[in-house]
N, C-alpha and C. Protein backbone atom coordinates (compact mmCIF):
# COMPACT_ATOMS: atom_id res chain seq x y z
N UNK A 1 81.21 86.10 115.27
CA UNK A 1 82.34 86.27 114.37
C UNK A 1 83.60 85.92 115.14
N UNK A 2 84.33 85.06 114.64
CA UNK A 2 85.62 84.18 115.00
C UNK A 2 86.28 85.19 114.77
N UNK A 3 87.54 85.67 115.33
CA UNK A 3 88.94 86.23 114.58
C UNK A 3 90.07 85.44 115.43
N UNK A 4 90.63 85.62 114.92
CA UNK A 4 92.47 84.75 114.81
C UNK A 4 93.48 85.37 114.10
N UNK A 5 94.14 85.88 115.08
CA UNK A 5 95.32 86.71 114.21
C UNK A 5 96.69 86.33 114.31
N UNK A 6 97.36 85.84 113.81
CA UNK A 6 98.35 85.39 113.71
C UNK A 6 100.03 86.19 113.64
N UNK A 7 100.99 86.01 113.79
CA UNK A 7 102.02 86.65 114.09
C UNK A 7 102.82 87.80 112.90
N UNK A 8 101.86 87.24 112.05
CA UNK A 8 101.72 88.45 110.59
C UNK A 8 101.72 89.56 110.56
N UNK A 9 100.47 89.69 111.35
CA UNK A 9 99.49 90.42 111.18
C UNK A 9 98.41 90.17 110.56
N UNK A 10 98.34 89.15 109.91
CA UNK A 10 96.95 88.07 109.00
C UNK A 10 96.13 88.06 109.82
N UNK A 11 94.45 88.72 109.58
CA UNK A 11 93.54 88.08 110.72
C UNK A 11 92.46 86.93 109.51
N UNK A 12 92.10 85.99 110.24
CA UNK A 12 91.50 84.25 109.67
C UNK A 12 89.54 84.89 110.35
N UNK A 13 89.10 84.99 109.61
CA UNK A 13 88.03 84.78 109.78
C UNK A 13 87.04 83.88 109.70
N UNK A 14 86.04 83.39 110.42
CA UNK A 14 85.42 81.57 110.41
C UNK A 14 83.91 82.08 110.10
N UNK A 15 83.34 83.12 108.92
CA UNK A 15 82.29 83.47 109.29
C UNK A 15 81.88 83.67 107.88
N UNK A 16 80.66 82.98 107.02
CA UNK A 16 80.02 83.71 105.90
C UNK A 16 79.52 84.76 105.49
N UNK A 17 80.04 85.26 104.67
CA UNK A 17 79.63 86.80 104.27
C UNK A 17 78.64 85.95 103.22
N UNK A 18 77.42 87.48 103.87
CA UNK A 18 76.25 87.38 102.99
C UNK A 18 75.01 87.65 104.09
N UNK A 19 74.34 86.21 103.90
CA UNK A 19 73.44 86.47 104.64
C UNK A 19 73.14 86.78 106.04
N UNK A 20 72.61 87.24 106.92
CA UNK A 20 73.38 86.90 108.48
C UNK A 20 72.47 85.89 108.80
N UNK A 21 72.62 85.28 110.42
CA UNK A 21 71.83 84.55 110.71
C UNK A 21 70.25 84.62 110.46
N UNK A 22 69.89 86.13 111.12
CA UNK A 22 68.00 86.06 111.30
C UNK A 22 67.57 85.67 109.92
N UNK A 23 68.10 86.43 108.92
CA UNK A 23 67.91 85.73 107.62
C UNK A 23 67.53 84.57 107.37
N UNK A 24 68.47 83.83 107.90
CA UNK A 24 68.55 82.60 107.36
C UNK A 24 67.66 81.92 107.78
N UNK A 25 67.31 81.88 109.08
CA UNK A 25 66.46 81.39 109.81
C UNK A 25 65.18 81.71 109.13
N UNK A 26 64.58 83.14 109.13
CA UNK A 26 63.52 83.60 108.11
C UNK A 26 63.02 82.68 106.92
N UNK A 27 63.96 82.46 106.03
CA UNK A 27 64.06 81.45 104.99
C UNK A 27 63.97 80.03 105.00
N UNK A 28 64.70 79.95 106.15
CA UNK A 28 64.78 78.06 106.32
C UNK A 28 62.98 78.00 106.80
N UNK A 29 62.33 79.13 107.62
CA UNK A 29 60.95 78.92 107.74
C UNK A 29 60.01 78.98 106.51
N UNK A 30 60.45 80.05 105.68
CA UNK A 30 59.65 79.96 104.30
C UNK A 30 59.38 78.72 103.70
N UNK A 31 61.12 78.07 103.60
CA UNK A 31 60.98 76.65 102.78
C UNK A 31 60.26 75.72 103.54
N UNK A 32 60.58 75.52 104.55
CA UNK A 32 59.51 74.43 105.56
C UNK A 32 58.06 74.86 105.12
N UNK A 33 57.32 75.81 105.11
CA UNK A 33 55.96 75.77 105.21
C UNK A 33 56.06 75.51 104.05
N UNK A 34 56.22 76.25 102.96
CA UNK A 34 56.24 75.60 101.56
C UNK A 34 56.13 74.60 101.66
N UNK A 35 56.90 73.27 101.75
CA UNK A 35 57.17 71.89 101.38
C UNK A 35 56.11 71.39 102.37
N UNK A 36 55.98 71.85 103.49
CA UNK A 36 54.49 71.12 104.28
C UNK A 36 53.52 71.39 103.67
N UNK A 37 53.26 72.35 103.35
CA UNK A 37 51.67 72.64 102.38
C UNK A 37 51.65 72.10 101.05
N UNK A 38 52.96 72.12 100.25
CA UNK A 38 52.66 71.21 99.41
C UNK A 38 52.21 70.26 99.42
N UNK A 39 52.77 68.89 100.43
CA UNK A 39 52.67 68.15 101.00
C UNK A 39 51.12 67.56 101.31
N UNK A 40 50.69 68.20 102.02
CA UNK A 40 49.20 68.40 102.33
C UNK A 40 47.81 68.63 101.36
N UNK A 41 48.40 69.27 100.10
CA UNK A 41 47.73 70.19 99.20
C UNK A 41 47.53 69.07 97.92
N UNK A 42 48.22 67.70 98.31
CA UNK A 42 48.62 67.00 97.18
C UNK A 42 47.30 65.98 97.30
N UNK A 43 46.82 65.19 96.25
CA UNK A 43 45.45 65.07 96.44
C UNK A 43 45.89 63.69 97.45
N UNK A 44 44.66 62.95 97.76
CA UNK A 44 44.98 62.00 98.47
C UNK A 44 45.06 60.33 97.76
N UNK A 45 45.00 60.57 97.01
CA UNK A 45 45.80 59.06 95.96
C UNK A 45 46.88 58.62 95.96
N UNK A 46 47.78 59.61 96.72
CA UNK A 46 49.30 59.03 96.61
C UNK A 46 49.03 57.86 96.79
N UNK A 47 50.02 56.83 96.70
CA UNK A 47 50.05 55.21 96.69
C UNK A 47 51.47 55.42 97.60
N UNK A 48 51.49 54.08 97.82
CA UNK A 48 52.82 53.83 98.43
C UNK A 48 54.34 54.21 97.74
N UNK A 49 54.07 54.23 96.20
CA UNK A 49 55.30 54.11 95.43
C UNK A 49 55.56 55.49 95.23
N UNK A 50 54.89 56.31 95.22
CA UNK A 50 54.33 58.00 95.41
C UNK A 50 55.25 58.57 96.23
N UNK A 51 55.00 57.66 97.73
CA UNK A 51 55.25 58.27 98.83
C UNK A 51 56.93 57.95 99.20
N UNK A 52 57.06 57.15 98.17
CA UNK A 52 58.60 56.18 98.56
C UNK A 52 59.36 57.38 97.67
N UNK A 53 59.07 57.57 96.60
CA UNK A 53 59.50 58.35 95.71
C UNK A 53 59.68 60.55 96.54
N UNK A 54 58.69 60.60 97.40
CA UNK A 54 58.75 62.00 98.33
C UNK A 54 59.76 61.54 99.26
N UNK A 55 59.67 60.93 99.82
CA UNK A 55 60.50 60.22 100.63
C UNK A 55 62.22 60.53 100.42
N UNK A 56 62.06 59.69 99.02
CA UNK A 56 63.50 59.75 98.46
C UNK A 56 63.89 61.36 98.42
N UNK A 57 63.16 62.30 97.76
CA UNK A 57 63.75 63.49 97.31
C UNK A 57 63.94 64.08 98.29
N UNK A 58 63.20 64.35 99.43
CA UNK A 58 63.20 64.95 100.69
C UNK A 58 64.58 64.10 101.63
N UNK A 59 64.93 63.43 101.53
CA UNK A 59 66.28 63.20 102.03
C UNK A 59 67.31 63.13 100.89
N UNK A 60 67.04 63.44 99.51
CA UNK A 60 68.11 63.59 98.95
C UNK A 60 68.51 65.66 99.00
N UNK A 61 67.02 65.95 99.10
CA UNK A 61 67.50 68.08 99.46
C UNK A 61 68.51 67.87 100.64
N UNK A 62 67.71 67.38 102.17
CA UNK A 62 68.41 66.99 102.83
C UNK A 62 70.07 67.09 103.01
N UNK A 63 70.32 66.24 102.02
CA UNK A 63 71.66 65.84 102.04
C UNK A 63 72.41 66.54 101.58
N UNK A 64 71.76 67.34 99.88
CA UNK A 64 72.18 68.53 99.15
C UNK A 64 72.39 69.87 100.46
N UNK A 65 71.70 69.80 101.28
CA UNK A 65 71.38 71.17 101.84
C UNK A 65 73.02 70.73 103.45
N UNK A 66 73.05 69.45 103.46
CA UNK A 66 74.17 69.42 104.70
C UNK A 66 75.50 69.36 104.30
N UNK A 67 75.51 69.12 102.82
CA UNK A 67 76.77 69.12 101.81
C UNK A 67 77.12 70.75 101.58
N UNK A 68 76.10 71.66 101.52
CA UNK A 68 76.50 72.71 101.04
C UNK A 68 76.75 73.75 102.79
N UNK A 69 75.94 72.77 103.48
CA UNK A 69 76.14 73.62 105.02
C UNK A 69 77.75 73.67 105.43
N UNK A 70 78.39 72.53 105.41
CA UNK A 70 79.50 72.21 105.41
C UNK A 70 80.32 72.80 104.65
N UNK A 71 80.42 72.66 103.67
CA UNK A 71 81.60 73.20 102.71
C UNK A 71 81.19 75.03 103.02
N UNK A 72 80.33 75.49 103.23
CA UNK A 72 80.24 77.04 103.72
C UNK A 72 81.00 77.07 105.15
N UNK A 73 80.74 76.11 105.79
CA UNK A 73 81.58 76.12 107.24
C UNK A 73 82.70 76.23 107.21
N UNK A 74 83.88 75.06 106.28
CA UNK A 74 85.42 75.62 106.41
C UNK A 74 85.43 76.12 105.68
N UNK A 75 85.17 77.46 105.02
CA UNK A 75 85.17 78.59 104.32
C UNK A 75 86.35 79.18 105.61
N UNK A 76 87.55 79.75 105.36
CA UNK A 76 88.46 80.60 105.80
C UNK A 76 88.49 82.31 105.03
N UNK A 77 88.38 83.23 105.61
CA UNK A 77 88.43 84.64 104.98
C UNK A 77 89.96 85.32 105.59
N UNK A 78 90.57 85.45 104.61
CA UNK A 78 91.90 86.33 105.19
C UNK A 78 91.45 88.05 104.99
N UNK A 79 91.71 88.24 105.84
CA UNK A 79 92.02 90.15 105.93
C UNK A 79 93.28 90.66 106.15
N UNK A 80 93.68 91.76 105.46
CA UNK A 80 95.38 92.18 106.21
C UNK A 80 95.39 93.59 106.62
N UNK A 81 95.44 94.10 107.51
CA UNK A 81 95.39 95.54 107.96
C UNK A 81 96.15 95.97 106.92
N UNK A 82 95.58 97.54 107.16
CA UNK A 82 95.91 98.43 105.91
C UNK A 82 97.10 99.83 106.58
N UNK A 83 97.94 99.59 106.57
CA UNK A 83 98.94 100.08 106.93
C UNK A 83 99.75 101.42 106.20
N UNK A 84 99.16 102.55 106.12
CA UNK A 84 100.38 103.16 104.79
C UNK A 84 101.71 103.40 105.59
N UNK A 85 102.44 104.24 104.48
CA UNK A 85 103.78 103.91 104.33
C UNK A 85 104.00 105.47 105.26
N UNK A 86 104.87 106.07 105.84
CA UNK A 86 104.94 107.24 106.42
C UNK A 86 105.66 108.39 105.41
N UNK A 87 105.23 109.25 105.51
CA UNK A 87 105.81 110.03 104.70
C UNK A 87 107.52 110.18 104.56
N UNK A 88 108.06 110.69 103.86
CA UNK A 88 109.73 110.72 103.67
C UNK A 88 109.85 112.12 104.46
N UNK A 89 110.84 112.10 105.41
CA UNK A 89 110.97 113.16 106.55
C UNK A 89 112.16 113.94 105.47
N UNK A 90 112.07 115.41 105.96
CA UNK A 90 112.69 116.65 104.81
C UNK A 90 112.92 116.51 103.79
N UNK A 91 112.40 115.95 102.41
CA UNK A 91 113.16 115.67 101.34
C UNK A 91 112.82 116.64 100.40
N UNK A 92 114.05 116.94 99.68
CA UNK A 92 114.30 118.29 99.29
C UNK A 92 113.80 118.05 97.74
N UNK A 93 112.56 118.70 97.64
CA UNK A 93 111.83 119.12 96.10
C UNK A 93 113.43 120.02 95.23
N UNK A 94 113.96 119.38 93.97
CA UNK A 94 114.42 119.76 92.98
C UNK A 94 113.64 120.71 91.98
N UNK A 95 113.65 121.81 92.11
CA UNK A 95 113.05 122.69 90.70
C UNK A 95 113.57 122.08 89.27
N UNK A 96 111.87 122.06 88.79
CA UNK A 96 112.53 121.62 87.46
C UNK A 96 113.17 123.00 86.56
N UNK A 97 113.72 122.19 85.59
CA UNK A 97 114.57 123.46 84.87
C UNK A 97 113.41 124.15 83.82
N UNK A 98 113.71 125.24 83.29
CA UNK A 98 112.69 126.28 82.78
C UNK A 98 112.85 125.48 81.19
N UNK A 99 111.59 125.81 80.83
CA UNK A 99 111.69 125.16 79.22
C UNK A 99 112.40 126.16 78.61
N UNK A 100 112.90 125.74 77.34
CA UNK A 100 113.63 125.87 76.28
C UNK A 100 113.30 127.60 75.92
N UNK A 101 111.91 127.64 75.46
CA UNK A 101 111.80 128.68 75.14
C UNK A 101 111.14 130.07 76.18
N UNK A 102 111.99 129.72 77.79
CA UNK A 102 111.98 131.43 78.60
C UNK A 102 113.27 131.11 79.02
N UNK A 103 114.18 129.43 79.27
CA UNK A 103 115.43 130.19 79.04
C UNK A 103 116.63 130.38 78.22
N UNK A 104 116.31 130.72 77.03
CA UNK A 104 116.85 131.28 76.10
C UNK A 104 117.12 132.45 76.33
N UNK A 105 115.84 133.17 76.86
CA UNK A 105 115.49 134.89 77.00
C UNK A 105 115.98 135.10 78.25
N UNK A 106 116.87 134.44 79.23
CA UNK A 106 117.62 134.75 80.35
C UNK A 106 118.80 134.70 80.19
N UNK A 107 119.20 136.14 80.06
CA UNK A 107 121.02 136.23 80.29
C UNK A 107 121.94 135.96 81.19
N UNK A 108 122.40 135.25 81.95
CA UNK A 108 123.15 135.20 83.32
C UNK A 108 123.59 136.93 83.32
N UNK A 109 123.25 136.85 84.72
CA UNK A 109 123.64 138.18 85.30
C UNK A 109 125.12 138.27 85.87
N UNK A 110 126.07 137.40 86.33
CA UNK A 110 127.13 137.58 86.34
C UNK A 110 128.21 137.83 85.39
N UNK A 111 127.44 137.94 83.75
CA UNK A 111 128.13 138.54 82.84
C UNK A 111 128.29 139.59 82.24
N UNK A 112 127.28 140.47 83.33
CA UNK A 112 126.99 141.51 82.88
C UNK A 112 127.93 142.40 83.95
N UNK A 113 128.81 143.36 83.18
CA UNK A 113 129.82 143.91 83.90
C UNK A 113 130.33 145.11 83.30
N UNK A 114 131.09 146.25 84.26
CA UNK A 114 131.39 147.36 83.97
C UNK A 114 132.62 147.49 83.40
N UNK A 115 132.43 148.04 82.03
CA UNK A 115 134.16 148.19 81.44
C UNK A 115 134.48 149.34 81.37
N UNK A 116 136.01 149.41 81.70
CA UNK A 116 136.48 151.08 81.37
C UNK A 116 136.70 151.47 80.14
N UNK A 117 136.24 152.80 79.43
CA UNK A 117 137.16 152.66 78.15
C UNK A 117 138.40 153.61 78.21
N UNK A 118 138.72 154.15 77.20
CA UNK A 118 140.17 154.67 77.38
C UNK A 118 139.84 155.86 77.70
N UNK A 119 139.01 156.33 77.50
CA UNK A 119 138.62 158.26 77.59
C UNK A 119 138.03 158.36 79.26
N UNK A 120 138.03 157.14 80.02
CA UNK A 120 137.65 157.32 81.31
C UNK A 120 136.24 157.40 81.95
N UNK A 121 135.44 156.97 80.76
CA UNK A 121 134.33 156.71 80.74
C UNK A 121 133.81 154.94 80.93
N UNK A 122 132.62 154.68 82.08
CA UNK A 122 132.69 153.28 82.21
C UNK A 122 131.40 152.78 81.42
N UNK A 123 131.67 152.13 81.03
CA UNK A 123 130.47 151.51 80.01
C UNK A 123 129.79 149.77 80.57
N UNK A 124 128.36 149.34 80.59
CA UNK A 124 127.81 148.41 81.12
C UNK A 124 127.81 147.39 79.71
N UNK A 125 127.90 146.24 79.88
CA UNK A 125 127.97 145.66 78.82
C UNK A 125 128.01 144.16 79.20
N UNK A 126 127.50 143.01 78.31
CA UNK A 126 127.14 141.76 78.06
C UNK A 126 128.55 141.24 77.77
N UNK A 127 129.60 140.57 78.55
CA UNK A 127 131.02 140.06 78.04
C UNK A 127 130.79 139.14 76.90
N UNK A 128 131.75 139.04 75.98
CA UNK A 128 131.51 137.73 75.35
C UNK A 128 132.02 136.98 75.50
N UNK A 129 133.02 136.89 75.73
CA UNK A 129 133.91 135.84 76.46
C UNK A 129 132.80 134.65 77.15
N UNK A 130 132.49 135.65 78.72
CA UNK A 130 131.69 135.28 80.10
C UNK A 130 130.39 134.74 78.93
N UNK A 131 129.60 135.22 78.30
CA UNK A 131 128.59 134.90 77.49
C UNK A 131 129.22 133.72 77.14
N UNK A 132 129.94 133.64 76.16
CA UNK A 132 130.21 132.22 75.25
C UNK A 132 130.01 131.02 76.49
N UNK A 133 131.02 131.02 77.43
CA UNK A 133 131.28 129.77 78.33
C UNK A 133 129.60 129.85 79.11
N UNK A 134 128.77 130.73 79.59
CA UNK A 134 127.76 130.77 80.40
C UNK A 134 126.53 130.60 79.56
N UNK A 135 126.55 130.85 78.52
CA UNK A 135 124.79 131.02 77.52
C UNK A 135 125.36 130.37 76.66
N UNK A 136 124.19 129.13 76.69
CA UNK A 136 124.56 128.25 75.05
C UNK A 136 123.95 128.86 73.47
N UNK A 137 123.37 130.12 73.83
CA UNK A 137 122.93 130.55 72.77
C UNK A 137 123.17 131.51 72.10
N UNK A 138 124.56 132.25 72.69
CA UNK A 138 125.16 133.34 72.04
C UNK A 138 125.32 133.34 70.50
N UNK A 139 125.16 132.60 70.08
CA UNK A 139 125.81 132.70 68.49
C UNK A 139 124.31 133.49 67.93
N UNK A 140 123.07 132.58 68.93
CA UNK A 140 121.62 133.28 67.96
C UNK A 140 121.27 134.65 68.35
N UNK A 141 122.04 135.62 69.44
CA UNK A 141 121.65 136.91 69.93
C UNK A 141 121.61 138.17 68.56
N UNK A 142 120.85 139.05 69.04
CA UNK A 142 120.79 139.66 67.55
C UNK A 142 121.81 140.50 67.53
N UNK A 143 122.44 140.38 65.85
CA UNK A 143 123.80 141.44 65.61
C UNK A 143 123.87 142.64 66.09
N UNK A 144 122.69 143.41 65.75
CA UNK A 144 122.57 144.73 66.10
C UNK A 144 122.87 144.81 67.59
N UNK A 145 122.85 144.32 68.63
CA UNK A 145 123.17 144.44 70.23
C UNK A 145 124.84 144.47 70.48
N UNK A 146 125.35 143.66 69.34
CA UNK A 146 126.69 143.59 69.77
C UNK A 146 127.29 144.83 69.65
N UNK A 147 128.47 145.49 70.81
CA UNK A 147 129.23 146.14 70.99
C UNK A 147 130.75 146.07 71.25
N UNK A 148 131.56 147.18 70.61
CA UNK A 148 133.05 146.78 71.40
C UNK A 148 133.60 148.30 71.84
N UNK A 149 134.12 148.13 72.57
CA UNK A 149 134.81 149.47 73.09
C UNK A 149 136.40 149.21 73.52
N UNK A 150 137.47 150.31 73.17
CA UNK A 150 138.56 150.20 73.61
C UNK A 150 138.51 151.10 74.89
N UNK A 151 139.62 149.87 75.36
CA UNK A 151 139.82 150.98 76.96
C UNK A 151 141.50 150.50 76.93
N UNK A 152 141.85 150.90 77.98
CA UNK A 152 143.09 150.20 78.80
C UNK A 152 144.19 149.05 78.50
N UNK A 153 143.04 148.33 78.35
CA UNK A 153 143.58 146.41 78.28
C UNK A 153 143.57 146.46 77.00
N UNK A 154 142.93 147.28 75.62
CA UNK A 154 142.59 146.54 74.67
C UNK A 154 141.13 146.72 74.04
N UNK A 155 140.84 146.28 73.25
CA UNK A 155 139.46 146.14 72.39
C UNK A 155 138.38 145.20 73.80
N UNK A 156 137.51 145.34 73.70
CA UNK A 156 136.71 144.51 74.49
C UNK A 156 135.58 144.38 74.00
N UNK A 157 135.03 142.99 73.30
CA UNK A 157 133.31 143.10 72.76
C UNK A 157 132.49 142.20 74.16
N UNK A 158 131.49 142.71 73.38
CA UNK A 158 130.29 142.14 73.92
C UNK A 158 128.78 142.33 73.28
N UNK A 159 128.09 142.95 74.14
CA UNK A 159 126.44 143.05 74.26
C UNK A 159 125.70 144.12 74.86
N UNK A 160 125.03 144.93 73.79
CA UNK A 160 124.79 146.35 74.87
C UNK A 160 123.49 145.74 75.51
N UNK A 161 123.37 145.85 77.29
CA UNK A 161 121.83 145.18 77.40
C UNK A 161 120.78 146.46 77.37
N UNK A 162 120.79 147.53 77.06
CA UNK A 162 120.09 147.82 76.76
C UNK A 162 119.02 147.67 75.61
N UNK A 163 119.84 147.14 74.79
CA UNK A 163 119.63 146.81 73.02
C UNK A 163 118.84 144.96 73.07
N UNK A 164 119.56 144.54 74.19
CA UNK A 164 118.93 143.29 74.41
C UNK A 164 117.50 143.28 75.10
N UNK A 165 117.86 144.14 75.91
CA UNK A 165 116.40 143.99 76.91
C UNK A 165 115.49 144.44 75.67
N UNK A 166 115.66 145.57 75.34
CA UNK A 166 114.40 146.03 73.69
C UNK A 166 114.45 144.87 72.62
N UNK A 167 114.95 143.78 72.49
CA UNK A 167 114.77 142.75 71.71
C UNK A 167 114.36 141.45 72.16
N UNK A 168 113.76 141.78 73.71
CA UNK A 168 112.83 140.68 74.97
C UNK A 168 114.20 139.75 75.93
N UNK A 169 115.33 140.28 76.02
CA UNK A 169 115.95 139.34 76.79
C UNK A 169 115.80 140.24 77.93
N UNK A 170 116.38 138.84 78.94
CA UNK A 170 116.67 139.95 80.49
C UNK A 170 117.18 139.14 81.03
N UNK A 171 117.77 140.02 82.66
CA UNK A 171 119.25 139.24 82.81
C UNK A 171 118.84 138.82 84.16
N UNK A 172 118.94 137.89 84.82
CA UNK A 172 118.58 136.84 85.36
C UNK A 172 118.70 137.02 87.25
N UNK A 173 117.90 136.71 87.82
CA UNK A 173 117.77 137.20 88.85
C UNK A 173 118.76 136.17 89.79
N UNK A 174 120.06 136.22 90.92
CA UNK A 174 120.70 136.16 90.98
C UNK A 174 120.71 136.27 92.60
């Protein structure tokens, strides 16, 4: 087996795939005895015109058989080493975002905050304000949760989460 490798990395191979040599050899002996025993086996009447005619075919295989020796000879085989690619050094996996329907049921937790009311009592509650700009889904939260309490500043609504969490929301880990 020839190899030749070139500045590629291409290696040229000069060699038939298939049979290997002992093979061949094996075979090229099969056909020889064959064609001699035929030969032999054939009665003895041939005539001259008989023999002109064996003659002919046996150098026309011949010729068939040095035509096809050849053209198997410049037979060229390319191979190309198999090279992979190296992996991508630290690259940072993106979490995909949560489907539609678990985050709906997540409240941002930075909207959830302590209000005073006026009697000096502090109350926990869902802003709406902070809700509107942070959850695109405030408008669908259920009525019954909403709350308002006066304190200090004024009226203040929102969202009791207690009333939310009992209607499957929850507020978001942070």
């Amino acid at each position: 087996m020839l190899g030749i490798a070139d500045h590629t990395g291409l290696a040229f191979e000069s060699t038939q795939k298939g049979i290997d040599p002992m093979h061949r050899k094996f075979i090229t002996l099969i056909v020889a005895t064959a064609i001699a025993v035929t030969g032999f086996s054939a009665p003895a009447r041939a005539g001259g015109e008989d023999a002109g005619k064996m003659l002919a075919g046996l150098a026309a295989l011949a010729i068939l058989g040095a035509v096809i020796h050849e053209s198997r000879k410049d037979r060229v085989v390319v191979t190309r080493d198999y090279r992979p690619l190296a992996p991508p050094r630290h690259q940072r996996v993106q979490p995909r975002p949560l489907p539609r329907a678990v985050s709906r049921n997540i409240l941002p937790r930075e909207c959830l905050r302590t209000f005073e009311s006026g009697y000096g009592t502090k109350t926990r509650m869902f802003g709406r304000k902070c809700m509107k700009t942070h959850y695109s889904y405030t408008n669908d939260l259920p009525r019954e949760c909403k709350t308002r309490i006066w304190g200090p500043t004024g009226e203040r609504r929102g969202f009791n989460p207690q009333c939310l969490r009992r209607q499957g929301y929850r507020a978001a880990h942070n």
